[in-house]
C-alpha atoms as a PDB file:
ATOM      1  CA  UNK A   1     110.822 165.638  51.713  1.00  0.00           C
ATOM      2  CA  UNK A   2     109.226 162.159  52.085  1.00  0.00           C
ATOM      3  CA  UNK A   3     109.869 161.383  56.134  1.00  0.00           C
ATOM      4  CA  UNK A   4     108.737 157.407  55.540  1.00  0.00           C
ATOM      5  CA  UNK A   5     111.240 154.660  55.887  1.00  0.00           C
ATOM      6  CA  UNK A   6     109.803 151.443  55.496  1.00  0.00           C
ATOM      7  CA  UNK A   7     111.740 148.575  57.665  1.00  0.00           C
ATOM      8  CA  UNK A   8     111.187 144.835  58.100  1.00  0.00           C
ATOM      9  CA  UNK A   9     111.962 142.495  60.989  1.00  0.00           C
ATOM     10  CA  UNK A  10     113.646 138.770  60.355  1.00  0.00           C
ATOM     11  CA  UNK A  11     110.602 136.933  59.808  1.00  0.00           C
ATOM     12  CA  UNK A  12     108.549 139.721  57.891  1.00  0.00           C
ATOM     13  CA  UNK A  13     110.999 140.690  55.240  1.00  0.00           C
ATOM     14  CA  UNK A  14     108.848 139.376  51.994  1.00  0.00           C
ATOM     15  CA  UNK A  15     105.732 140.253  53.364  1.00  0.00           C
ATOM     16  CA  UNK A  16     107.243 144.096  53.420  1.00  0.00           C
ATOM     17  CA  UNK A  17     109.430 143.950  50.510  1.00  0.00           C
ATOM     18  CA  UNK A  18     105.373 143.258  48.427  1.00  0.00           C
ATOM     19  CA  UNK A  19     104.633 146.315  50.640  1.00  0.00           C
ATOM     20  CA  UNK A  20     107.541 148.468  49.311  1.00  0.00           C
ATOM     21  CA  UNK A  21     106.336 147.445  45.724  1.00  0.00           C
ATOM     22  CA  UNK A  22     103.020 148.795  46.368  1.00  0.00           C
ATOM     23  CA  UNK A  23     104.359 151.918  48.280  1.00  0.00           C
ATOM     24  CA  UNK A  24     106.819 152.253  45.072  1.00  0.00           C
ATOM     25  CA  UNK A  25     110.164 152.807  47.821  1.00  0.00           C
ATOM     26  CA  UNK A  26     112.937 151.082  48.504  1.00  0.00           C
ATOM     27  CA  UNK A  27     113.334 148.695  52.049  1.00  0.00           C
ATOM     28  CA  UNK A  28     115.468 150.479  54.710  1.00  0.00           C
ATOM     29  CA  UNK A  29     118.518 148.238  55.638  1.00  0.00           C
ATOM     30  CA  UNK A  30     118.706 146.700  58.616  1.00  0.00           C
ATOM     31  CA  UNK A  31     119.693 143.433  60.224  1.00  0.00           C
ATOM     32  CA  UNK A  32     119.069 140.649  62.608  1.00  0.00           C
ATOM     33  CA  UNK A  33     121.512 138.143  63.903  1.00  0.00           C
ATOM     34  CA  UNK A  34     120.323 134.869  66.259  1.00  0.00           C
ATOM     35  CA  UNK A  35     123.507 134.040  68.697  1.00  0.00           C
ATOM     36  CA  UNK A  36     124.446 130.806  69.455  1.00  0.00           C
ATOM     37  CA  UNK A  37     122.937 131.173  72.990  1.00  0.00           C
ATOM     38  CA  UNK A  38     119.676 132.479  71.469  1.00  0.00           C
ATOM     39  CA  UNK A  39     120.089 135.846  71.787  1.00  0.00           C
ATOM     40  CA  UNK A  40     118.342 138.315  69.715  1.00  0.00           C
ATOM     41  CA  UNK A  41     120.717 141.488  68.166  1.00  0.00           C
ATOM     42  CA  UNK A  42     119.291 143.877  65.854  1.00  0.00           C
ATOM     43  CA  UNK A  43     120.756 146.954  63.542  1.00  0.00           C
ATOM     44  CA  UNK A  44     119.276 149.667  61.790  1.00  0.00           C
ATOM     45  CA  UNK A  45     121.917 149.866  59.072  1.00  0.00           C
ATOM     46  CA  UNK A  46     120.975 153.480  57.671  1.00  0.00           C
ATOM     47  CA  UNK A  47     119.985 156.910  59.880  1.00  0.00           C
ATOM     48  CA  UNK A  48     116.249 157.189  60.440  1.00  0.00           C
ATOM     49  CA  UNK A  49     116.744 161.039  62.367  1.00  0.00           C
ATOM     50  CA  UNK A  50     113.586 162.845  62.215  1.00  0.00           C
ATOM     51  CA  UNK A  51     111.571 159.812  59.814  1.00  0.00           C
ATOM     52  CA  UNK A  52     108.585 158.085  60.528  1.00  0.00           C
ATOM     53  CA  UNK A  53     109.494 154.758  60.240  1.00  0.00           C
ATOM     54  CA  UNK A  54     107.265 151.523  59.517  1.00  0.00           C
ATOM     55  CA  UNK A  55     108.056 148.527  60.894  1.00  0.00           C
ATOM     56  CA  UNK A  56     107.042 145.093  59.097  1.00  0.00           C
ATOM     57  CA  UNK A  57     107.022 141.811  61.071  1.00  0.00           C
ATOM     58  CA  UNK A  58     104.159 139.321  62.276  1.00  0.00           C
ATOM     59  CA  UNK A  59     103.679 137.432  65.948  1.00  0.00           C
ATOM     60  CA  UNK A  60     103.682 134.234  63.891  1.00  0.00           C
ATOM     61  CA  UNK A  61     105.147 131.072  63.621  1.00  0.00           C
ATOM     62  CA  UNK A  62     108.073 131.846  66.234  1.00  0.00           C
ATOM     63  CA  UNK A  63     105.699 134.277  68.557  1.00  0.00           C
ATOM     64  CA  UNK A  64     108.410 134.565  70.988  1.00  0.00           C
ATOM     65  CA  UNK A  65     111.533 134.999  68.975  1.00  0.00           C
ATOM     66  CA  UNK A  66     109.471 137.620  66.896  1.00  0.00           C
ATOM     67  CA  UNK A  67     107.710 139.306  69.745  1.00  0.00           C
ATOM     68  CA  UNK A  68     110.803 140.141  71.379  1.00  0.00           C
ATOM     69  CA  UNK A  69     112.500 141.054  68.080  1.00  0.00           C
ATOM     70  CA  UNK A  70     109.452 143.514  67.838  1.00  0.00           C
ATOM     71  CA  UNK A  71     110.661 145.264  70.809  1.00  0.00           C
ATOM     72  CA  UNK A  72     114.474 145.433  70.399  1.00  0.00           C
ATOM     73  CA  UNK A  73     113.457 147.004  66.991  1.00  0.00           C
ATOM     74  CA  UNK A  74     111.294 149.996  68.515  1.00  0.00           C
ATOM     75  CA  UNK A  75     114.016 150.359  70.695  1.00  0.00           C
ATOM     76  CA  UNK A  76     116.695 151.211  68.266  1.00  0.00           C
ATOM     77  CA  UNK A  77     114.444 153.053  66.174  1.00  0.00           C
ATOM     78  CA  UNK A  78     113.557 155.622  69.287  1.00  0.00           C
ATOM     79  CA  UNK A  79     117.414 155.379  70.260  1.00  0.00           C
ATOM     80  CA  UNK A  80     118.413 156.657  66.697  1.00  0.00           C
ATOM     81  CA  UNK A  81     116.338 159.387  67.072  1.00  0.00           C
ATOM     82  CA  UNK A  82     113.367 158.652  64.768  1.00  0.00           C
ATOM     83  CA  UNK A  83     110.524 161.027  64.575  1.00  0.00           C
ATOM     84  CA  UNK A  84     107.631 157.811  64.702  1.00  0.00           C
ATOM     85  CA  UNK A  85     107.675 154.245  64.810  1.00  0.00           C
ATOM     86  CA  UNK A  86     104.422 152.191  63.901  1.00  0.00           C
ATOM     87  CA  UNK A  87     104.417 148.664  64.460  1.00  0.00           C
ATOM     88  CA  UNK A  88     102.837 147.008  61.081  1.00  0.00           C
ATOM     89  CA  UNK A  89     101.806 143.588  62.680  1.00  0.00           C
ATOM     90  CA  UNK A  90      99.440 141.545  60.178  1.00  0.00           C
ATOM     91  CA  UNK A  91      98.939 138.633  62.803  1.00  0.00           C
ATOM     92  CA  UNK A  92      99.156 138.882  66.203  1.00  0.00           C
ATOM     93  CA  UNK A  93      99.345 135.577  67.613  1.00  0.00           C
ATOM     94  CA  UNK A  94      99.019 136.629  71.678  1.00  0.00           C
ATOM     95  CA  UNK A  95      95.782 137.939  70.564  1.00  0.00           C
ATOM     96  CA  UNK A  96      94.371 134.529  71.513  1.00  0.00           C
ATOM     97  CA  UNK A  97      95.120 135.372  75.211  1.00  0.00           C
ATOM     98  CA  UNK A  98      92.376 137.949  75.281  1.00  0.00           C
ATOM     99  CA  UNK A  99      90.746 137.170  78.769  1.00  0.00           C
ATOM    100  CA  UNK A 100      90.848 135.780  82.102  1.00  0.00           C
ATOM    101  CA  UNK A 101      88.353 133.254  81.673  1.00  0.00           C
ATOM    102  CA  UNK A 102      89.883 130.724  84.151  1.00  0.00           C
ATOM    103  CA  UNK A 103      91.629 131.352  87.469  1.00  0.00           C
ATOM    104  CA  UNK A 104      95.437 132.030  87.883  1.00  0.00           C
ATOM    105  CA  UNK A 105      96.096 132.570  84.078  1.00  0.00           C
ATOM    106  CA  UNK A 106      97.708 135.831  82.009  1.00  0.00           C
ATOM    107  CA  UNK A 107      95.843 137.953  80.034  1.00  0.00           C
ATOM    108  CA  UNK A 108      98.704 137.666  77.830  1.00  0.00           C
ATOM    109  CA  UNK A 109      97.459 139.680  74.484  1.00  0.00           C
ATOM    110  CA  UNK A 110      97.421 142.956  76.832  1.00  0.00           C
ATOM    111  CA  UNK A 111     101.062 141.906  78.896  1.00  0.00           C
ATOM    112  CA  UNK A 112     102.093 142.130  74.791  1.00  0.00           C
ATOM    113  CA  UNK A 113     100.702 145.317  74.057  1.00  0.00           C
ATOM    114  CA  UNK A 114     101.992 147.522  77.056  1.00  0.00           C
ATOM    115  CA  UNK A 115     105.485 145.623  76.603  1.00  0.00           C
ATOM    116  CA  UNK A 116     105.173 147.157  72.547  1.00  0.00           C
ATOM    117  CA  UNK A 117     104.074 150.451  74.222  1.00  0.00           C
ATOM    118  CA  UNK A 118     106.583 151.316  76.828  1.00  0.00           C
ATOM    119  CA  UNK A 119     109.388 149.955  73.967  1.00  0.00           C
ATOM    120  CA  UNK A 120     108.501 153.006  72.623  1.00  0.00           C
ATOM    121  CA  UNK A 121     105.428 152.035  69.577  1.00  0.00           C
ATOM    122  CA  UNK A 122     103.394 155.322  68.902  1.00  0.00           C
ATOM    123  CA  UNK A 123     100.892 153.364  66.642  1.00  0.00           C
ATOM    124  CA  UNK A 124     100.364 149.808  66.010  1.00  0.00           C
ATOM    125  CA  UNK A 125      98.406 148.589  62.381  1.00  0.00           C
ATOM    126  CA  UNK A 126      97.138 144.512  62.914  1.00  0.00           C
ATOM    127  CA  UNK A 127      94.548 142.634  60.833  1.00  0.00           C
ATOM    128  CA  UNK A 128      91.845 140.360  61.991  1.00  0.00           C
ATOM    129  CA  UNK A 129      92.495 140.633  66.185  1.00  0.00           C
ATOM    130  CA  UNK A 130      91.168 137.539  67.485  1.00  0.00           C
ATOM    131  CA  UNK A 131      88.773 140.091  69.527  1.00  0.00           C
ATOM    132  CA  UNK A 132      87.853 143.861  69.191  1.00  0.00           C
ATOM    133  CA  UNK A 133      88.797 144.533  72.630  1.00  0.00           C
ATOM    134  CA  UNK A 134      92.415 144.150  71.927  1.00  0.00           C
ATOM    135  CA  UNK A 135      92.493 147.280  71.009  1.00  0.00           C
ATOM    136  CA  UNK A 136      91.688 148.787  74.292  1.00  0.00           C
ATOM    137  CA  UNK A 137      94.646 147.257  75.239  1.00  0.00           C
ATOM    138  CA  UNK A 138      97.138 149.484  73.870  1.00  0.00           C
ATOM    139  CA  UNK A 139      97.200 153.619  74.835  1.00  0.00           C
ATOM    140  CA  UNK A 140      98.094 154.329  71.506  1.00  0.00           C
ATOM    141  CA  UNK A 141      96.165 154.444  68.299  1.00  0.00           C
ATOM    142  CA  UNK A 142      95.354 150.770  66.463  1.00  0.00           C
ATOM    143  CA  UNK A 143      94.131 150.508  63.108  1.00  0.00           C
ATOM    144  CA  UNK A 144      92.792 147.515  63.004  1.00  0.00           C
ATOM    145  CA  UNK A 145      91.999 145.881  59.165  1.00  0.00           C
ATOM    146  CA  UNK A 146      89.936 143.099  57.851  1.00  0.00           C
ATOM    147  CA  UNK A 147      90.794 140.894  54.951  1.00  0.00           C
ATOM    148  CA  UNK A 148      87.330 140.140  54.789  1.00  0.00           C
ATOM    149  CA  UNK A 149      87.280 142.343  51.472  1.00  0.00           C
ATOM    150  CA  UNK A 150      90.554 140.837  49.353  1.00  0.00           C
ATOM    151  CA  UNK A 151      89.163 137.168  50.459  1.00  0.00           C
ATOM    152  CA  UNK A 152      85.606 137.706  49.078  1.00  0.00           C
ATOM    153  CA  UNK A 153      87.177 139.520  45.811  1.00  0.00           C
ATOM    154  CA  UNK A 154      88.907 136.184  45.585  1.00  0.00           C
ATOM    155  CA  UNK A 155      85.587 134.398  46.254  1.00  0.00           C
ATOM    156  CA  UNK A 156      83.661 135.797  43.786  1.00  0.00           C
ATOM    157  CA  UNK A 157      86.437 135.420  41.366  1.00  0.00           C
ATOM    158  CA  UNK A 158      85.620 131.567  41.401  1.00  0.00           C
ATOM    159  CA  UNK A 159      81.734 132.185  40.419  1.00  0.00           C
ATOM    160  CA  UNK A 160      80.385 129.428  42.846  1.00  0.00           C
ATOM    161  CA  UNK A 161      76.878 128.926  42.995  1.00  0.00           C
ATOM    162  CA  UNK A 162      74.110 128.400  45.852  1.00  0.00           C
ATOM    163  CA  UNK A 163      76.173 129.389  48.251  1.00  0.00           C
ATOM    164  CA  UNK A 164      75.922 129.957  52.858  1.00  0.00           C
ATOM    165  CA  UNK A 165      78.549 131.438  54.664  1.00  0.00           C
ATOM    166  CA  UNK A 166      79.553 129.728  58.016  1.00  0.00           C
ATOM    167  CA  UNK A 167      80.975 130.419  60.758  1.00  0.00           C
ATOM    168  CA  UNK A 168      82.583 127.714  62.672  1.00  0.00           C
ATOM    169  CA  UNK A 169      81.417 129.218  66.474  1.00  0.00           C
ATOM    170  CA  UNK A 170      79.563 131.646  67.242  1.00  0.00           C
ATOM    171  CA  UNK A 171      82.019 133.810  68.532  1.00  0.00           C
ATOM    172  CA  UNK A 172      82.798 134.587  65.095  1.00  0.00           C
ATOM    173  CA  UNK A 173      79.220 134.840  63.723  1.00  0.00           C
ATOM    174  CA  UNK A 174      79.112 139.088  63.534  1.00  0.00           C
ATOM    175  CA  UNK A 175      81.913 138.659  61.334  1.00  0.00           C
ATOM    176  CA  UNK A 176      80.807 135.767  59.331  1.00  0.00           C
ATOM    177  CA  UNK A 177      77.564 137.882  58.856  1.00  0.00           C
ATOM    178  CA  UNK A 178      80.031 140.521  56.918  1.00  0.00           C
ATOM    179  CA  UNK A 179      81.055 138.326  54.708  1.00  0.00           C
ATOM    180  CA  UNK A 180      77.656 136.690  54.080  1.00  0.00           C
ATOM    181  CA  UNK A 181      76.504 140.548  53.139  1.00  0.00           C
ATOM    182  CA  UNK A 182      79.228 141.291  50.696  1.00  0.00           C
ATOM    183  CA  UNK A 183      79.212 137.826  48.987  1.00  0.00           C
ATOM    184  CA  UNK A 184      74.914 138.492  49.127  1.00  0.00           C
ATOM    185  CA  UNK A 185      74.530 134.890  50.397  1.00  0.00           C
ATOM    186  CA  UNK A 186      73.042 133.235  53.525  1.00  0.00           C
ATOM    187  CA  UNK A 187      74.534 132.646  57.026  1.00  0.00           C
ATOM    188  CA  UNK A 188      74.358 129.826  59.022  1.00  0.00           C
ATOM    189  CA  UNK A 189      76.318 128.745  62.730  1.00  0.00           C
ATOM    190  CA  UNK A 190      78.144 126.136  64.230  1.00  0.00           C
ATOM    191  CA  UNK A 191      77.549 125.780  67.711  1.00  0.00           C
ATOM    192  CA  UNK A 192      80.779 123.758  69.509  1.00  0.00           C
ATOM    193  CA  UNK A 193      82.241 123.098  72.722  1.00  0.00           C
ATOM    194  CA  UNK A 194      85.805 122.949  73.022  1.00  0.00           C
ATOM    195  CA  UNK A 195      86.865 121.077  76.559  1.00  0.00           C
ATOM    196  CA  UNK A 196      90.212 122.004  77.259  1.00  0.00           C
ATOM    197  CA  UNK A 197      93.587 123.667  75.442  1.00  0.00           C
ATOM    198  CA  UNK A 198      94.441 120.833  73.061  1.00  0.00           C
ATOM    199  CA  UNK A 199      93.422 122.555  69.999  1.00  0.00           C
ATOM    200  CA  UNK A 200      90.537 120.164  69.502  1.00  0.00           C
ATOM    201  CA  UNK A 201      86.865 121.426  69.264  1.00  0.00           C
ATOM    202  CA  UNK A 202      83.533 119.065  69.122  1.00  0.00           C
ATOM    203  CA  UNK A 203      80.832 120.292  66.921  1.00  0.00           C
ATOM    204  CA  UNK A 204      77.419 119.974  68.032  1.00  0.00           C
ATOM    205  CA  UNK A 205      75.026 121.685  65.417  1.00  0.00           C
ATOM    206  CA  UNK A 206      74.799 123.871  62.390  1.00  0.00           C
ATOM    207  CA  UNK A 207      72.137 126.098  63.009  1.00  0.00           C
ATOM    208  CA  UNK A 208      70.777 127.051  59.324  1.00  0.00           C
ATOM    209  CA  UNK A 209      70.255 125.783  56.143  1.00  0.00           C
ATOM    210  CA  UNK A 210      72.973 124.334  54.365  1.00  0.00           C
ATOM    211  CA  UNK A 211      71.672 121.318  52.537  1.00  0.00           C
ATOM    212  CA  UNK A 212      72.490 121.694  48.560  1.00  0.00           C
ATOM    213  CA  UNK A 213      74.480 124.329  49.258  1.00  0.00           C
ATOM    214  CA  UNK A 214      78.192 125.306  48.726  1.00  0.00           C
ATOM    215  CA  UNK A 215      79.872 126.056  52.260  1.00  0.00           C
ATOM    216  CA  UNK A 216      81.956 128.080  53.072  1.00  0.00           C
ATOM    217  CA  UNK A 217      83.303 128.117  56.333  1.00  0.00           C
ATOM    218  CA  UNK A 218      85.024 131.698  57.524  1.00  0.00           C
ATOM    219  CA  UNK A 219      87.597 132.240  60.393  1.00  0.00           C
ATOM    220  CA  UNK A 220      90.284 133.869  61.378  1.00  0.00           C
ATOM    221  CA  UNK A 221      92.885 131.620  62.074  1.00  0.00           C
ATOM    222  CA  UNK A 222      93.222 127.821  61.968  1.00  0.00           C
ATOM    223  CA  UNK A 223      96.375 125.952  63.988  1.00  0.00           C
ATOM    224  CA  UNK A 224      96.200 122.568  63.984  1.00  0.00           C
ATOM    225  CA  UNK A 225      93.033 122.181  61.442  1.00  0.00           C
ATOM    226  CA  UNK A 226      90.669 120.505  63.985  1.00  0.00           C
ATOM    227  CA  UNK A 227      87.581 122.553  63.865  1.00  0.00           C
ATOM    228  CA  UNK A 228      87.828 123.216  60.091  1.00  0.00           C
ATOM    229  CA  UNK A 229      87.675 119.833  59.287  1.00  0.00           C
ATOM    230  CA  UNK A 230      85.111 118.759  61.774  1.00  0.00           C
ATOM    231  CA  UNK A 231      83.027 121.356  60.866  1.00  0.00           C
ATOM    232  CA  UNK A 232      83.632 120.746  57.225  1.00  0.00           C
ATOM    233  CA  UNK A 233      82.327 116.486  58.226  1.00  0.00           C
ATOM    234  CA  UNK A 234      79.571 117.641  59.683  1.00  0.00           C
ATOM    235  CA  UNK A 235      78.105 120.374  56.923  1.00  0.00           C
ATOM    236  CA  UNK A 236      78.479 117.260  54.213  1.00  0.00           C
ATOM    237  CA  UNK A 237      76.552 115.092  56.739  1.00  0.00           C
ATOM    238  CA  UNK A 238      73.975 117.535  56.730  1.00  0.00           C
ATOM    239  CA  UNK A 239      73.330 117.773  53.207  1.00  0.00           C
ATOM    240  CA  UNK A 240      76.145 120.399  51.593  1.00  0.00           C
ATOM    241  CA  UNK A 241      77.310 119.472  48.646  1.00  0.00           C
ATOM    242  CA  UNK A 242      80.555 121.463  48.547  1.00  0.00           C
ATOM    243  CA  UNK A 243      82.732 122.795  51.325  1.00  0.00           C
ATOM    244  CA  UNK A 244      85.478 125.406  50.789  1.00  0.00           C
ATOM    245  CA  UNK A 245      87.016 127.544  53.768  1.00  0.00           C
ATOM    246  CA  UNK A 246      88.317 130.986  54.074  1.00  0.00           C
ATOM    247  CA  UNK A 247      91.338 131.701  56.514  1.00  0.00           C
ATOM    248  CA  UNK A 248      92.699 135.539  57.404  1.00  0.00           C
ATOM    249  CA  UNK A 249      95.624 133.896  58.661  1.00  0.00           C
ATOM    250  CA  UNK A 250      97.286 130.600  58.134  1.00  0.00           C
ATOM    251  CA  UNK A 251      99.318 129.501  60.981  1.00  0.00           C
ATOM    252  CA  UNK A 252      99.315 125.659  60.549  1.00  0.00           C
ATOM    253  CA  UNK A 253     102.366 123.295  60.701  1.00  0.00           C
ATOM    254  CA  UNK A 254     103.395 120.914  58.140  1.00  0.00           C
ATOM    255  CA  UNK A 255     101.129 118.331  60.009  1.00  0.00           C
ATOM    256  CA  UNK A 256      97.864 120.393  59.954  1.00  0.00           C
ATOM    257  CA  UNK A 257      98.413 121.529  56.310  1.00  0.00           C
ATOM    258  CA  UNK A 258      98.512 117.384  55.633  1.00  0.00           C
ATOM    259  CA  UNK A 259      95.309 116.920  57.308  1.00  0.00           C
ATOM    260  CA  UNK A 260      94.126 119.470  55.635  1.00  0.00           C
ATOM    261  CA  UNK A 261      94.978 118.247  52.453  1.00  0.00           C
ATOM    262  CA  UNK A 262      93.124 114.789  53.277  1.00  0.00           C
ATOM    263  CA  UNK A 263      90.587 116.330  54.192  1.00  0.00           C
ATOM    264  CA  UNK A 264      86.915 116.787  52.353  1.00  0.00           C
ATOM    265  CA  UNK A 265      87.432 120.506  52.535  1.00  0.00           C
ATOM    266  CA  UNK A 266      87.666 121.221  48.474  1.00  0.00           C
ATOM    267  CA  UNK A 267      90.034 124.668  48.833  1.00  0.00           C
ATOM    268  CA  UNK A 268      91.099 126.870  51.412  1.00  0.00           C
ATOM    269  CA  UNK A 269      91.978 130.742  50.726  1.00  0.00           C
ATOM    270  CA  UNK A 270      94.113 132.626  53.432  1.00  0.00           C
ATOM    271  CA  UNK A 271      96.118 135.649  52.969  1.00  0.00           C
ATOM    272  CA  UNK A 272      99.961 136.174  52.995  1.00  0.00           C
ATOM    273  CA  UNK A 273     100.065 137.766  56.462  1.00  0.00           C
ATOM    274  CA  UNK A 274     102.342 134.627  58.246  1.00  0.00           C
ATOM    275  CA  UNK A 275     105.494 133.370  56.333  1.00  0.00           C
ATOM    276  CA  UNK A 276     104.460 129.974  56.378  1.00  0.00           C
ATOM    277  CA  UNK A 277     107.090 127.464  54.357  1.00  0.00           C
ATOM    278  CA  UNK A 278     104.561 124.558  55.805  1.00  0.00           C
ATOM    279  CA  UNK A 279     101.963 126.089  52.433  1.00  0.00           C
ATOM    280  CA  UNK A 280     104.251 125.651  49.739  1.00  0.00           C
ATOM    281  CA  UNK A 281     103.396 122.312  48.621  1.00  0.00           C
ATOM    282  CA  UNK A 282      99.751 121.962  50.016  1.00  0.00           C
ATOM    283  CA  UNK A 283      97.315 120.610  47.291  1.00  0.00           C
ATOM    284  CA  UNK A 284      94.002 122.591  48.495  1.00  0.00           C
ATOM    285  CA  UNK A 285      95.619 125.714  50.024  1.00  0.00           C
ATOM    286  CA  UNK A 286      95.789 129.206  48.020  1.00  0.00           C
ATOM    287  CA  UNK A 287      97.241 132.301  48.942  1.00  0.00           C
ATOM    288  CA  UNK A 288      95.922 135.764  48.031  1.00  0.00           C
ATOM    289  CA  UNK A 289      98.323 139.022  49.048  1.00  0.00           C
ATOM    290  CA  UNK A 290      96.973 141.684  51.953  1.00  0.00           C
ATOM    291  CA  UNK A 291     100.141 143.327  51.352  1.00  0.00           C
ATOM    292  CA  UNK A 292      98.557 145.903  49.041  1.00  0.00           C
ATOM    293  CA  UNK A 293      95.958 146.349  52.052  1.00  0.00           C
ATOM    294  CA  UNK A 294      98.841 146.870  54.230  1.00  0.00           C
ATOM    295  CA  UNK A 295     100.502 149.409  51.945  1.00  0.00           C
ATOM    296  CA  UNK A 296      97.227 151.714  50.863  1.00  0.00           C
ATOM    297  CA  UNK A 297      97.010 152.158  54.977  1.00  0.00           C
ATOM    298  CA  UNK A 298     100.647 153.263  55.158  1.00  0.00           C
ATOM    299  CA  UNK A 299     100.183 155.581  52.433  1.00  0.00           C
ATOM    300  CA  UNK A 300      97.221 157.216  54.136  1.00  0.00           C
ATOM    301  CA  UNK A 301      98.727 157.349  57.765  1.00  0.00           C
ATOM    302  CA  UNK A 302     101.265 159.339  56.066  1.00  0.00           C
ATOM    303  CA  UNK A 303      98.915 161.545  54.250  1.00  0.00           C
ATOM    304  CA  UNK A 304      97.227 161.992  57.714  1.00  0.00           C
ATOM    305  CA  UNK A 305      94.244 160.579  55.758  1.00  0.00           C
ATOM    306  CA  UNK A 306      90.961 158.557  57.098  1.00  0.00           C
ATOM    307  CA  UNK A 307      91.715 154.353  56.699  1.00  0.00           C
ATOM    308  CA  UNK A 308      88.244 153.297  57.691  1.00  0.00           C
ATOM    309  CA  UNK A 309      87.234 152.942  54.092  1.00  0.00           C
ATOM    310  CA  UNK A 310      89.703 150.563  53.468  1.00  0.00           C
ATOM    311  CA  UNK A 311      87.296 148.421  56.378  1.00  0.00           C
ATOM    312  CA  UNK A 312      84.037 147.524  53.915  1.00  0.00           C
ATOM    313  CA  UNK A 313      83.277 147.973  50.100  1.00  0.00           C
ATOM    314  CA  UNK A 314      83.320 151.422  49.556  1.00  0.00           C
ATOM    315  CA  UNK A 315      82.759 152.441  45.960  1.00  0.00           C
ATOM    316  CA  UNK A 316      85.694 153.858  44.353  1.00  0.00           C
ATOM    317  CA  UNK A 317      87.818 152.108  47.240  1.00  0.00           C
ATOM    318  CA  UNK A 318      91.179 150.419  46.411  1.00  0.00           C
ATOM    319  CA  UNK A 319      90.402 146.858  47.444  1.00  0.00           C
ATOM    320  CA  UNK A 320      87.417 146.083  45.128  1.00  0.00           C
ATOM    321  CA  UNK A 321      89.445 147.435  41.926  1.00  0.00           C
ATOM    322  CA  UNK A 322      93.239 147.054  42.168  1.00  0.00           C
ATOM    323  CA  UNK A 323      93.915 144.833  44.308  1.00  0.00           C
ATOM    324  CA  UNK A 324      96.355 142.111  42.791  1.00  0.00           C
ATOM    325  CA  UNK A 325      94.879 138.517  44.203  1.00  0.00           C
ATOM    326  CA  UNK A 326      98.195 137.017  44.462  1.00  0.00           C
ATOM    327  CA  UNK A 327     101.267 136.246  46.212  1.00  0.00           C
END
């Protein structure tokens, strides 16, 4: 008998109902009311005894709402007696608050992941941490995915030419430097200095060659659009002659997504992992699925199977081949 029952929180139910398509079962019933005070109620609305259950929902756009959510779910799976519960969380916005880099401040991203561990979480699946070390965080087992392979699939689809990878800071140049291999193009760095939290970031150089070149600026996340667009000024100012950007998750409001839009950036790709309504009319911004990412790691948790293939280009692997590029 097939123990998995697949679930999905308020704000993750599309994301997981592409993940049930790709899994080829149906999405366990449940349900989530908001009171009028703001209180959170949740119900598992079939029996889940002895299952291991997958949960779907992101840290997104509501980070507390959904956060908390997160927990009152685990707890009602444990209560109703089922046999596992793995958190599937795509983005994980406290991931930000990775350090204690100033005095008198919370290392939030690990208050978050011993609150989802003593609710009861025996594994946790996330994509694109803000840092590596996040995973030390928890006690129990993280897999942690890129979509570093379904964006550059979608890359390559568009055939550009003469093309350097960038990354933005250099806190994300070891990942930029993946992409640069699989897309067999060049690297180059943007060295900024961001002075306080308002979400604004100065850029200072590009270290590389990027004159003639298509950019194409890689990140993780972008919020308000600052430091894409900067960055994207200053590669045309020295000498690109394109600039697209590459997003793992798209977390902007409807304000950022304008400036965006103005912007000389020609295109930006991110992945499905936020429900963001803020997207749906953008000009430049297109949206490629990590749901079927999502859903070959479920399938091989469940067959007790290795998921670090699923991490590079692997011949035979399911991202290069099957993966439909769509939402």
């Amino acid at each position: 008998m097939n123990t998995m029952k697949l679930f999905a929180g308020s704000t993750g139910r599309a994301f997981a109902e592409r993940i049930a398509k790709y899994i080829g079962v149906e999405l366990g019933q449940s349900e989530t009311l908001t009171f009028s005070d703001g209180n959170t109620f949740v119900r598992v609305g079939e029996t889940v005894r002895d299952r291991d259950v997958y949960l779907v929902q992101s840290i997104g756009l509501q980070p507390n709402d959904e956060f908390v959510e997160i927990l009152f779910w685990i707890d009602a799976f444990k209560r109703a007696s089922a046999k596992s519960v793995t958190v599937i969380m795509p983005y994980f916005s406290y991931a930000k608050g990775d350090k204690k880099d100033e005095p008198r401040v919370s290392i939030r991203a690990r208050v978050c992941a011993e609150s989802i561990e003593l609710a009861g979480a025996d594994r946790v699946v996330a994509m694109d941490l803000h840092s590596h070390q996040i995973q030390g965080f928890f006690k129990v087992p993280v897999d942690h995915l890129f979509a570093l392979p379904v964006l550059c699939e979608a890359m390559l689809q568009m055939d550009l030419e003469d093309t350097v990878v960038v990354s933005p800071d250099t806190g994300f140049t070891k990942q930029a430097r993946k992409y640069a291999d699989y897309l067999g193009t060049s690297l180059a760095i943007g060295n900024k200095r961001r002075k306080d939290h308002n979400e604004q970031a100065e850029i200072l150089e590009i270290i590389g060659e990027v004159a003639g070149k298509t950019a194409i600026i890689v990140d993780d996340f972008s919020i308000s659009g600052g430091t894409l667009i900067e960055t994207a000024k200053f590669l045309l100012q020295k000498g690109a002659k394109r600039v697209v950007a590459c997003l793992s998750h798209m977390v902007m409001d409807e304000k950022a997504v304008k400036k965006l839009d103005d912007s000389p950036i020609e295109l930006i790709i991110g992945t499905d992992s936020v429900e963001n309504p803020h997207l749906v009319h953008s000009r430049k911004i297109r949206l490629v699925s990590v749901a079927p990412l999502f859903g070959e790691t479920i399938n091989r948790i469940d067959r007790s199977e290795s998921v670090s293939p699923l991490f590079e280009k692997v011949p035979g692997c399911v991202i290069p081949h099957s993966f439909d590029l769509s939402v």
